[in-house]
C-alpha atoms as a PDB file:
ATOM      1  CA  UNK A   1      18.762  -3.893  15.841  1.00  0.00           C
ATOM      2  CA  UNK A   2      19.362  -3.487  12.296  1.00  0.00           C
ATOM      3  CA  UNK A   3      19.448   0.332  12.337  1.00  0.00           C
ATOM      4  CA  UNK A   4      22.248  -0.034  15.618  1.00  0.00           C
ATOM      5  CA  UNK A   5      24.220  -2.431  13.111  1.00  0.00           C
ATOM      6  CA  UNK A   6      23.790   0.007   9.892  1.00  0.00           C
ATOM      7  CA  UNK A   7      22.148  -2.677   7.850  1.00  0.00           C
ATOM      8  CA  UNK A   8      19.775  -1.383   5.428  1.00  0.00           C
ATOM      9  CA  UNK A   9      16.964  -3.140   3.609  1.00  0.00           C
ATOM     10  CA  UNK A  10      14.257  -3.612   6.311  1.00  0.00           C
ATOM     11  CA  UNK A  11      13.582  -0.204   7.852  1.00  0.00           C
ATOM     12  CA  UNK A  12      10.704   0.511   6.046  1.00  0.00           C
ATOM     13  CA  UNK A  13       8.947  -2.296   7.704  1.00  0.00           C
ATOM     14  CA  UNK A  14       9.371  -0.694  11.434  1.00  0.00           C
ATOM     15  CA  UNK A  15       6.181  -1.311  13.586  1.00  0.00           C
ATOM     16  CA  UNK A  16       4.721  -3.559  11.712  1.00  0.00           C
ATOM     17  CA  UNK A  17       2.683  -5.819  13.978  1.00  0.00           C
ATOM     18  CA  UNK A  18       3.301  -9.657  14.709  1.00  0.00           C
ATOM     19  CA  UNK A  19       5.741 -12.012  14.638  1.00  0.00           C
ATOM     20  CA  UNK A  20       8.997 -12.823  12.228  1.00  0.00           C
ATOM     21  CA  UNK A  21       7.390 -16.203  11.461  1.00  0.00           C
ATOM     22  CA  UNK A  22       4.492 -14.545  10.304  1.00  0.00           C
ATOM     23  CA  UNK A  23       5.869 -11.950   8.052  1.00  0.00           C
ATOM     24  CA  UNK A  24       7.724 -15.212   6.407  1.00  0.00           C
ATOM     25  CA  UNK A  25       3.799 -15.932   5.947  1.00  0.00           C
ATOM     26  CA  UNK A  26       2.109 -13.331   4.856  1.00  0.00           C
ATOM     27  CA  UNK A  27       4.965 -11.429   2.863  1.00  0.00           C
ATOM     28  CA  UNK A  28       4.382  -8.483   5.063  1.00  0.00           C
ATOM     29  CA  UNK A  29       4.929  -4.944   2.877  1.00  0.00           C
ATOM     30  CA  UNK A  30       4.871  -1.434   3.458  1.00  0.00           C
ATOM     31  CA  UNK A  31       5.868   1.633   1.751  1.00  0.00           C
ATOM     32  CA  UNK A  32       7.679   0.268  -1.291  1.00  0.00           C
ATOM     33  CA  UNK A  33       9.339  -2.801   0.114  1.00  0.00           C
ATOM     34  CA  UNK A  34       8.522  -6.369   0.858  1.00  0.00           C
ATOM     35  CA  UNK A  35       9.646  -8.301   3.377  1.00  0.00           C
ATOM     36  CA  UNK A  36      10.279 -11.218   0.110  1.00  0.00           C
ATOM     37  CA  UNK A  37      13.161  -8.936  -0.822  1.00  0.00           C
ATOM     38  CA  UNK A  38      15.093  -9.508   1.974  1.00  0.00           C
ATOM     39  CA  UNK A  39      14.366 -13.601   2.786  1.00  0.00           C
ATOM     40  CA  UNK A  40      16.743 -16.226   1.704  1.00  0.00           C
ATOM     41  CA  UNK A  41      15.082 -19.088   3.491  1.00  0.00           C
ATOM     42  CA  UNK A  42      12.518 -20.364   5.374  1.00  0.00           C
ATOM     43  CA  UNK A  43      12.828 -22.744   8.186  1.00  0.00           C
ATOM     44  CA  UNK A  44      10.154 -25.190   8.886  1.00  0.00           C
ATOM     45  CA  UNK A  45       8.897 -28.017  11.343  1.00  0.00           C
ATOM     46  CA  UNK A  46       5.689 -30.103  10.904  1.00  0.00           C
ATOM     47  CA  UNK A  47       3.490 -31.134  13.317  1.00  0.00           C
ATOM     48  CA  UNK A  48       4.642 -34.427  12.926  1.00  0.00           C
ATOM     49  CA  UNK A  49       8.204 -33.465  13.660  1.00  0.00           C
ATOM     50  CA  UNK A  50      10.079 -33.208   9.907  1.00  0.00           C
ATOM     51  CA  UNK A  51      11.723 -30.133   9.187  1.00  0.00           C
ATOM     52  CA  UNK A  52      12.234 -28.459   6.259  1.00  0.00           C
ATOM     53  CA  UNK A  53      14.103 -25.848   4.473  1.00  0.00           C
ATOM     54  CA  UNK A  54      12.279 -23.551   1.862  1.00  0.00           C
ATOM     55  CA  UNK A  55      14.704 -21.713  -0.149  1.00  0.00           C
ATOM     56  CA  UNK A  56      13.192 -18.154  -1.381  1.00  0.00           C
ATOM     57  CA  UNK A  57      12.189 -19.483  -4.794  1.00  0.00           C
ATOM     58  CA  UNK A  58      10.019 -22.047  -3.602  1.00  0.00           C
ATOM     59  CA  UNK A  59       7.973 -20.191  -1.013  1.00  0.00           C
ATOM     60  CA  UNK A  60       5.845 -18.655  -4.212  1.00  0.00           C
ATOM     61  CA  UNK A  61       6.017 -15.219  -2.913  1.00  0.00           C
ATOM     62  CA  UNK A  62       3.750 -12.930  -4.572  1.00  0.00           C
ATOM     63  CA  UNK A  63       1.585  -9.604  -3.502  1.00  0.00           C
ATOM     64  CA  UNK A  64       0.703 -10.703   0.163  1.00  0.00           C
ATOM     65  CA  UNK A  65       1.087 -14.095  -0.369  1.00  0.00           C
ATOM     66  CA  UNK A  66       2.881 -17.253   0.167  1.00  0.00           C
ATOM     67  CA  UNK A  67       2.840 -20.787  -0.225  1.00  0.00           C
ATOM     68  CA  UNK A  68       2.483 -21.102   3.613  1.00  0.00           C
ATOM     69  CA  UNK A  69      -0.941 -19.608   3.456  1.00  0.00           C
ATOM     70  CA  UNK A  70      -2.222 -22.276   1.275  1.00  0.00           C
ATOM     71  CA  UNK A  71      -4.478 -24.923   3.512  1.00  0.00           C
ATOM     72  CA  UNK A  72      -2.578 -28.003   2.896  1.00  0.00           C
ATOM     73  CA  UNK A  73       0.205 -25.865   4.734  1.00  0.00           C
ATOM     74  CA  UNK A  74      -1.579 -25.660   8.040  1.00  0.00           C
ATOM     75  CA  UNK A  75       0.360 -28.036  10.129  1.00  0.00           C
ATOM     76  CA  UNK A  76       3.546 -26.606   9.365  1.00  0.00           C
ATOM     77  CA  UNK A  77       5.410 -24.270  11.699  1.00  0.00           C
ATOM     78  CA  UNK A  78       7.983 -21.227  10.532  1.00  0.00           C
ATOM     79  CA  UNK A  79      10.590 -21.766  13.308  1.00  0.00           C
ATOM     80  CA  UNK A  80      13.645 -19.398  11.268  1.00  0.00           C
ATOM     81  CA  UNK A  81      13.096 -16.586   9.067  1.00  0.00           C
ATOM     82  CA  UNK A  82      17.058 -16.173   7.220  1.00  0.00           C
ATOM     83  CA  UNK A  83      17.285 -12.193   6.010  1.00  0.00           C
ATOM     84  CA  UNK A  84      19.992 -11.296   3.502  1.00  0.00           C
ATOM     85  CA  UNK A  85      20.111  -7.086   4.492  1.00  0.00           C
ATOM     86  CA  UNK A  86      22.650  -4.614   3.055  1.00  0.00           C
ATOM     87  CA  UNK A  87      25.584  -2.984   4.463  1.00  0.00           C
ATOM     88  CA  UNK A  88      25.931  -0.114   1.652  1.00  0.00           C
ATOM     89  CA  UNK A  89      23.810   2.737   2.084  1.00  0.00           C
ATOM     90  CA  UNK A  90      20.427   2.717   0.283  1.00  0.00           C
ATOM     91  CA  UNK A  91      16.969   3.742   0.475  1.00  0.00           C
ATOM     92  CA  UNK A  92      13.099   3.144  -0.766  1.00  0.00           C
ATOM     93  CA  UNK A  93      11.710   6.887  -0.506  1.00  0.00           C
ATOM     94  CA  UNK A  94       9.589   7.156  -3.269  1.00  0.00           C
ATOM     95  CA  UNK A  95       5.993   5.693  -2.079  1.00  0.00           C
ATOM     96  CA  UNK A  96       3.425   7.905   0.004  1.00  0.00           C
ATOM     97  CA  UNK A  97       4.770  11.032   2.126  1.00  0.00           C
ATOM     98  CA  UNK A  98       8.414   9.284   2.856  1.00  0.00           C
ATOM     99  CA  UNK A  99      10.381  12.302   1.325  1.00  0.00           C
ATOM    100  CA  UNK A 100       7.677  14.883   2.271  1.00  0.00           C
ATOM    101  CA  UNK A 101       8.214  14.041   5.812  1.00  0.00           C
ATOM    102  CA  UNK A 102      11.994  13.740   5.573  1.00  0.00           C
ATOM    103  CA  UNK A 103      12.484  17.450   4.420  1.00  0.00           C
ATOM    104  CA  UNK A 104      11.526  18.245   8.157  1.00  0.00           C
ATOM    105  CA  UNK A 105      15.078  16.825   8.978  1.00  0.00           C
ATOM    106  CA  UNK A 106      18.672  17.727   8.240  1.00  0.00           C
ATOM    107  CA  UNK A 107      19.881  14.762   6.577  1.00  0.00           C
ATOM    108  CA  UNK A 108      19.068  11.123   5.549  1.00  0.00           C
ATOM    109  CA  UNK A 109      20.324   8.092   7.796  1.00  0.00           C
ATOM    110  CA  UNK A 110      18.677   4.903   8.773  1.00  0.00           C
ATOM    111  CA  UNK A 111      17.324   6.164  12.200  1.00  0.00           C
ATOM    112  CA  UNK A 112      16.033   9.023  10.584  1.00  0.00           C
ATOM    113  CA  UNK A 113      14.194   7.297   7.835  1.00  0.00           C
ATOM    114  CA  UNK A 114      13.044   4.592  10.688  1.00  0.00           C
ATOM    115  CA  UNK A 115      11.698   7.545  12.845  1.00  0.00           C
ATOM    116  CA  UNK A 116       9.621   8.862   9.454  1.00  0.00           C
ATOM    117  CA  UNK A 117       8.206   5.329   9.195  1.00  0.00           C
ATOM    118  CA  UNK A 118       7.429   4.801  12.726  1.00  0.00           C
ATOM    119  CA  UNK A 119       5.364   8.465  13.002  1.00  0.00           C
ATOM    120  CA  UNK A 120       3.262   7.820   9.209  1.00  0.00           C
ATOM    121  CA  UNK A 121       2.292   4.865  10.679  1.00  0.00           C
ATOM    122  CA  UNK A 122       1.548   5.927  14.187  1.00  0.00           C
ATOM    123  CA  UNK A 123      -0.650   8.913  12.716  1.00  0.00           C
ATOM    124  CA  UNK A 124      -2.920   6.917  10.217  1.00  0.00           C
ATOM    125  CA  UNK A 125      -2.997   3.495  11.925  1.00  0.00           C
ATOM    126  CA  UNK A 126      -4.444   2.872  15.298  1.00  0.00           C
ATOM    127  CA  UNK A 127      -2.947   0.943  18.042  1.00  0.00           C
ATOM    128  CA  UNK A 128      -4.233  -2.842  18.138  1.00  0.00           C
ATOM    129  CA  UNK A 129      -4.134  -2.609  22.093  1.00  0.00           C
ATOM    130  CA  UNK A 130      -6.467   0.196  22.125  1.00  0.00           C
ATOM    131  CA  UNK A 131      -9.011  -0.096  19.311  1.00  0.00           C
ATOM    132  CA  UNK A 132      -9.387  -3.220  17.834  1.00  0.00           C
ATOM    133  CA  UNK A 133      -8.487  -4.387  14.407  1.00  0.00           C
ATOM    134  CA  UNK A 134      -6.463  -6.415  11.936  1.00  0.00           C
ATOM    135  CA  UNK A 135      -4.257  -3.736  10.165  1.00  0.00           C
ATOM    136  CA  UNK A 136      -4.938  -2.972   6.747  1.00  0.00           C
ATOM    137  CA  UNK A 137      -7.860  -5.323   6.147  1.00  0.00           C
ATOM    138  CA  UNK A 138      -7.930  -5.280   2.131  1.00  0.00           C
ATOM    139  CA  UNK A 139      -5.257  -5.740  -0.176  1.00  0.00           C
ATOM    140  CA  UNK A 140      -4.201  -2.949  -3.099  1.00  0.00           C
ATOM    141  CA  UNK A 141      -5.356  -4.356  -6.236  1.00  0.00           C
ATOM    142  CA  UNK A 142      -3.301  -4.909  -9.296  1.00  0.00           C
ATOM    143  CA  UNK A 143      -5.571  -4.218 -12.462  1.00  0.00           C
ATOM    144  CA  UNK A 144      -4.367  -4.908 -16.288  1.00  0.00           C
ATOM    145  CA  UNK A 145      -3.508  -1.222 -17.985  1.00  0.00           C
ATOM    146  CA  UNK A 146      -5.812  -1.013 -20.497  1.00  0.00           C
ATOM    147  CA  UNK A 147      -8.432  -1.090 -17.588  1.00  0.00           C
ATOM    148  CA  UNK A 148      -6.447   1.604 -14.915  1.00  0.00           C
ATOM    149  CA  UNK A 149      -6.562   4.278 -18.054  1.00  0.00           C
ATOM    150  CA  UNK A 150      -9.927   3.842 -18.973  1.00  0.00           C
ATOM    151  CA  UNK A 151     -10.695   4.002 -14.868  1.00  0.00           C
ATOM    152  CA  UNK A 152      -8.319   7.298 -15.012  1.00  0.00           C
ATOM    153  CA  UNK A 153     -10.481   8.921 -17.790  1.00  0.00           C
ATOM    154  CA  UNK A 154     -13.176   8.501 -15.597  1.00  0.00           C
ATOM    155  CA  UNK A 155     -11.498   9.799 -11.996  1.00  0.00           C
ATOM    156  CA  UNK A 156      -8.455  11.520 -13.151  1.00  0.00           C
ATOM    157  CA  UNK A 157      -6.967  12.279  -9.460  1.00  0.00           C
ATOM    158  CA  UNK A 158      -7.251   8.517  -8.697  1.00  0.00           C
ATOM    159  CA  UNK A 159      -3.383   7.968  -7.045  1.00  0.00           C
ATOM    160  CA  UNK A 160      -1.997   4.492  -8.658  1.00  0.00           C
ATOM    161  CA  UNK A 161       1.787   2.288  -8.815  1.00  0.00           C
ATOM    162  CA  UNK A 162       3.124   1.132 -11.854  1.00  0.00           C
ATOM    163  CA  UNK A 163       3.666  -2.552 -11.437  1.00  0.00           C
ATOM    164  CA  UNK A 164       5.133  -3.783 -15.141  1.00  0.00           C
ATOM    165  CA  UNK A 165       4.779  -2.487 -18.554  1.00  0.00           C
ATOM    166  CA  UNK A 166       0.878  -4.074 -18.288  1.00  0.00           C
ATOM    167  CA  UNK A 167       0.029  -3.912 -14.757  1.00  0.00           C
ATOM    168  CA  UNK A 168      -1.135  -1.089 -12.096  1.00  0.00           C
ATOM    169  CA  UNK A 169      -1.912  -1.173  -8.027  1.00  0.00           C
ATOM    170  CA  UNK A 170      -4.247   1.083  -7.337  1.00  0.00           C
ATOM    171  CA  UNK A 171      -4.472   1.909  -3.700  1.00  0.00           C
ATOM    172  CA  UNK A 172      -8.057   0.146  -2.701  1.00  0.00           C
ATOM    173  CA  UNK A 173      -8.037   3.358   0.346  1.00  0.00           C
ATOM    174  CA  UNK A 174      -8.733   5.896  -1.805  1.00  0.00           C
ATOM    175  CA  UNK A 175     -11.221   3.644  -3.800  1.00  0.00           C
ATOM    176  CA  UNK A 176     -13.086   2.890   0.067  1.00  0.00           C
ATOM    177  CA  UNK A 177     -12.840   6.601   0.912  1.00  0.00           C
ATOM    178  CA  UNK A 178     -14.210   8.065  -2.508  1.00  0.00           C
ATOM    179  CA  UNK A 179     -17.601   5.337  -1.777  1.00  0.00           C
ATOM    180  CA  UNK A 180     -17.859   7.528   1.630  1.00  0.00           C
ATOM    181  CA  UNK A 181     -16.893   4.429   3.660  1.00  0.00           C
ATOM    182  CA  UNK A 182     -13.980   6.634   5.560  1.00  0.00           C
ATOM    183  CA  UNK A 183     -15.110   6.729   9.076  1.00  0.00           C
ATOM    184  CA  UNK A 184     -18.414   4.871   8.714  1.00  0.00           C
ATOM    185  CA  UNK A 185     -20.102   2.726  11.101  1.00  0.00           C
ATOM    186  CA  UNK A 186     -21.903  -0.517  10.433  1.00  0.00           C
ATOM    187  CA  UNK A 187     -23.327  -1.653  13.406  1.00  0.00           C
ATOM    188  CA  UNK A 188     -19.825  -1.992  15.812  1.00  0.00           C
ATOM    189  CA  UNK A 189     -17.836  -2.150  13.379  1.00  0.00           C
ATOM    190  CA  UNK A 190     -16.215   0.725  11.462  1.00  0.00           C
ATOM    191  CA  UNK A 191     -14.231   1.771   8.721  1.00  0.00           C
ATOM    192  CA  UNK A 192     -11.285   3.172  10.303  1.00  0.00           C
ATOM    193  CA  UNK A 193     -11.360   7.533  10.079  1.00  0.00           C
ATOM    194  CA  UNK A 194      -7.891   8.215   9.293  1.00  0.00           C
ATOM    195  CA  UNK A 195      -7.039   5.146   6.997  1.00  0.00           C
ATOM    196  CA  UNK A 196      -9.721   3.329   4.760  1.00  0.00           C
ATOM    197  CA  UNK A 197      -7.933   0.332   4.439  1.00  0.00           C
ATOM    198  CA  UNK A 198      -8.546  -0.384   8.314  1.00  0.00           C
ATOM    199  CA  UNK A 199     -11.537  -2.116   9.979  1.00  0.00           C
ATOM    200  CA  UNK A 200     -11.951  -1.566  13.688  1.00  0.00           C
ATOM    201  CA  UNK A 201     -14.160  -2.918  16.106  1.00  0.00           C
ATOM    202  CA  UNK A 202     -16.016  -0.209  18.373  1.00  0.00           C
ATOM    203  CA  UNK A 203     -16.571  -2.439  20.865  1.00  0.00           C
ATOM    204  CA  UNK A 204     -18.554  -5.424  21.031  1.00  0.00           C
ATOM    205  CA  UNK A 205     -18.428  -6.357  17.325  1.00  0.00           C
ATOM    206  CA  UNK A 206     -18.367 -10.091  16.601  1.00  0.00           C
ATOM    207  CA  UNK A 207     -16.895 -11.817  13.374  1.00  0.00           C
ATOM    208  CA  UNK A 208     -20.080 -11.488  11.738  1.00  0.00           C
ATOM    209  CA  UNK A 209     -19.924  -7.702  11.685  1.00  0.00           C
ATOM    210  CA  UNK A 210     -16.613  -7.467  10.401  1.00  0.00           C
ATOM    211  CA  UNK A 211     -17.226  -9.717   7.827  1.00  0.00           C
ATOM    212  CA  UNK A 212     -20.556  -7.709   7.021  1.00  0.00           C
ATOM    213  CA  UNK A 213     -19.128  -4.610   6.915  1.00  0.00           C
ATOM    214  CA  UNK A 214     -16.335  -6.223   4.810  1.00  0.00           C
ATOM    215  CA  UNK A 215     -18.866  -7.343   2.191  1.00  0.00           C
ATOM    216  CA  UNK A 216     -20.312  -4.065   2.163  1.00  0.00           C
ATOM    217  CA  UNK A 217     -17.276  -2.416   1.639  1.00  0.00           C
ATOM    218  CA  UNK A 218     -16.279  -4.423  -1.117  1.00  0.00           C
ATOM    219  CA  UNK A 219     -20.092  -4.230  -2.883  1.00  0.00           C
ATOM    220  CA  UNK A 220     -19.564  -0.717  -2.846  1.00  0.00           C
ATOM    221  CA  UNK A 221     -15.965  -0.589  -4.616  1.00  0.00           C
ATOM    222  CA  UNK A 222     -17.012  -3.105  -7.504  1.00  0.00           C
ATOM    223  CA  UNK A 223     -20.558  -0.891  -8.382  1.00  0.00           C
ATOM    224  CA  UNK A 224     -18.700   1.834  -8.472  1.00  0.00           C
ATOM    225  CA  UNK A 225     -15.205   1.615 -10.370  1.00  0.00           C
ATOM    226  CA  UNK A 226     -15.863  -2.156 -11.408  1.00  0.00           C
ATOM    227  CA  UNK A 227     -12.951  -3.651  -9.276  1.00  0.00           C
ATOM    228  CA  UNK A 228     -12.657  -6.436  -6.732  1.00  0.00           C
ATOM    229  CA  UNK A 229     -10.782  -5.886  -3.381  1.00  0.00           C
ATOM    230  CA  UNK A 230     -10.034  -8.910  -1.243  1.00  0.00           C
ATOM    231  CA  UNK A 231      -9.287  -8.861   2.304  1.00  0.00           C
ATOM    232  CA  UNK A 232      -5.819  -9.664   3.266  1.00  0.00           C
ATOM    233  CA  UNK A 233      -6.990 -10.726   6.250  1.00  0.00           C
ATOM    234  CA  UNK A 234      -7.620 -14.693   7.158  1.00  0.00           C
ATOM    235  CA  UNK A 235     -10.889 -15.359   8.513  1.00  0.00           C
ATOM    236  CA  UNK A 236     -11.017 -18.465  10.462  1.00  0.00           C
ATOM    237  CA  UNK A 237     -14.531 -20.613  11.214  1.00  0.00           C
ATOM    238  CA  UNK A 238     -17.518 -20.823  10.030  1.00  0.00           C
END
């Protein structure tokens, strides 16, 4: 809809899974922009029937996060998501393969660039409706400088995102795929092959497994490069 109306701003977002309430939730991101960037305002009803207006500011957006993930939140429902998008022509091109992929074509335009999206995703993410699993299951970390450089002494091809003058992402992928976890099985539940940031069930798996392989995972990353991934993921019951 937004490509049809030539309004830029959320076309790097294309296929991403789930509902427009939900990315008001989880501040859903990919491939240089967040969906934070484009909000205005958040509409809101409460189980008990008030509603409520959350301007931009005060749904404490951050990496993946929001102030409706919080538990004290639970009982309140997103019922409008209010996007600000642009009409002049812009682009985010410079994160993963984006401009690598868009040499193959003859010019820029938003269907192009939408088209790019749709097939990077399409060939490192599997379909929910035929393998199971959550998307990417663990968030990029964000580590202080001092700590990335010493890291990049030690594994100099390690691929990282400036954040601010004191602050680097490093892409927790490459950190699951240089432990060997890539493609990996623990029981029914596997590390996805094509994208290490995925968790799929092989059939059969139960919450347990997920979580277990999860934990594993994550043991794995902090013995060897001293850094803490968490799962993006909610996990719900005991």
């Amino acid at each position: 809809y937004c490509v049809d109306h030539c309004w830029y701003g959320a076309e790097n977002l294309s296929l991403i899974p789930g509902e427009v309430g939900a990315s008001a939730v989880q501040n859903i991101g990919a491939y240089g922009v967040e969906v934070k960037d484009l909000i205005t305002s958040v509409e809101t009803i409460h189980v008990e029937g008030e509603k409520r207006v959350f301007s931009v500011a005060e749904c404490g957006y951050a990496y993946r996060k929001s102030i409706f993930k919080q538990p004290e939140m639970k009982d309140l429902f997103v019922t409008y998501v209010n996007f600000r998008l642009g009409k002049k022509e812009h682009y985010m091109l410079d994160y993963g393969t984006i401009r690598e992929e868009l040499a193959k074509y003859p010019q820029v335009d938003l269907r192009t660039l939408r088209r790019v999206i749709i097939d990077i995703r399409q060939s490192k993410l599997p379909d929910p409706e035929k393998l199971g699993n959550a998307g990417s299951f663990f968030m990029n970390p964000i580590v202080p400088r001092m700590q990335f450089e010493a890291l990049q002494r030690m594994f100099p091809t390690m691929p990282y995102y400036d954040v601010d003058a004191g602050h680097v992402k490093i892409p927790a992928g490459w950190m699951i795929e240089q432990c060997g976890w890539k493609g990996k099985a623990l029981g029914p539940a596997a590390v996805h092959e094509k994208q290490a940031l995925v968790l799929v069930n092989l059939g059969g798996a139960k919450g347990t497994d997920i979580v277990a392989l999860s934990d594993a995972v994550r043991t794995s990353v902090r013995e060897r490069f001293g850094i803490e991934i968490y799962p993006e993921v909610n996990f719900i019951g005991n």
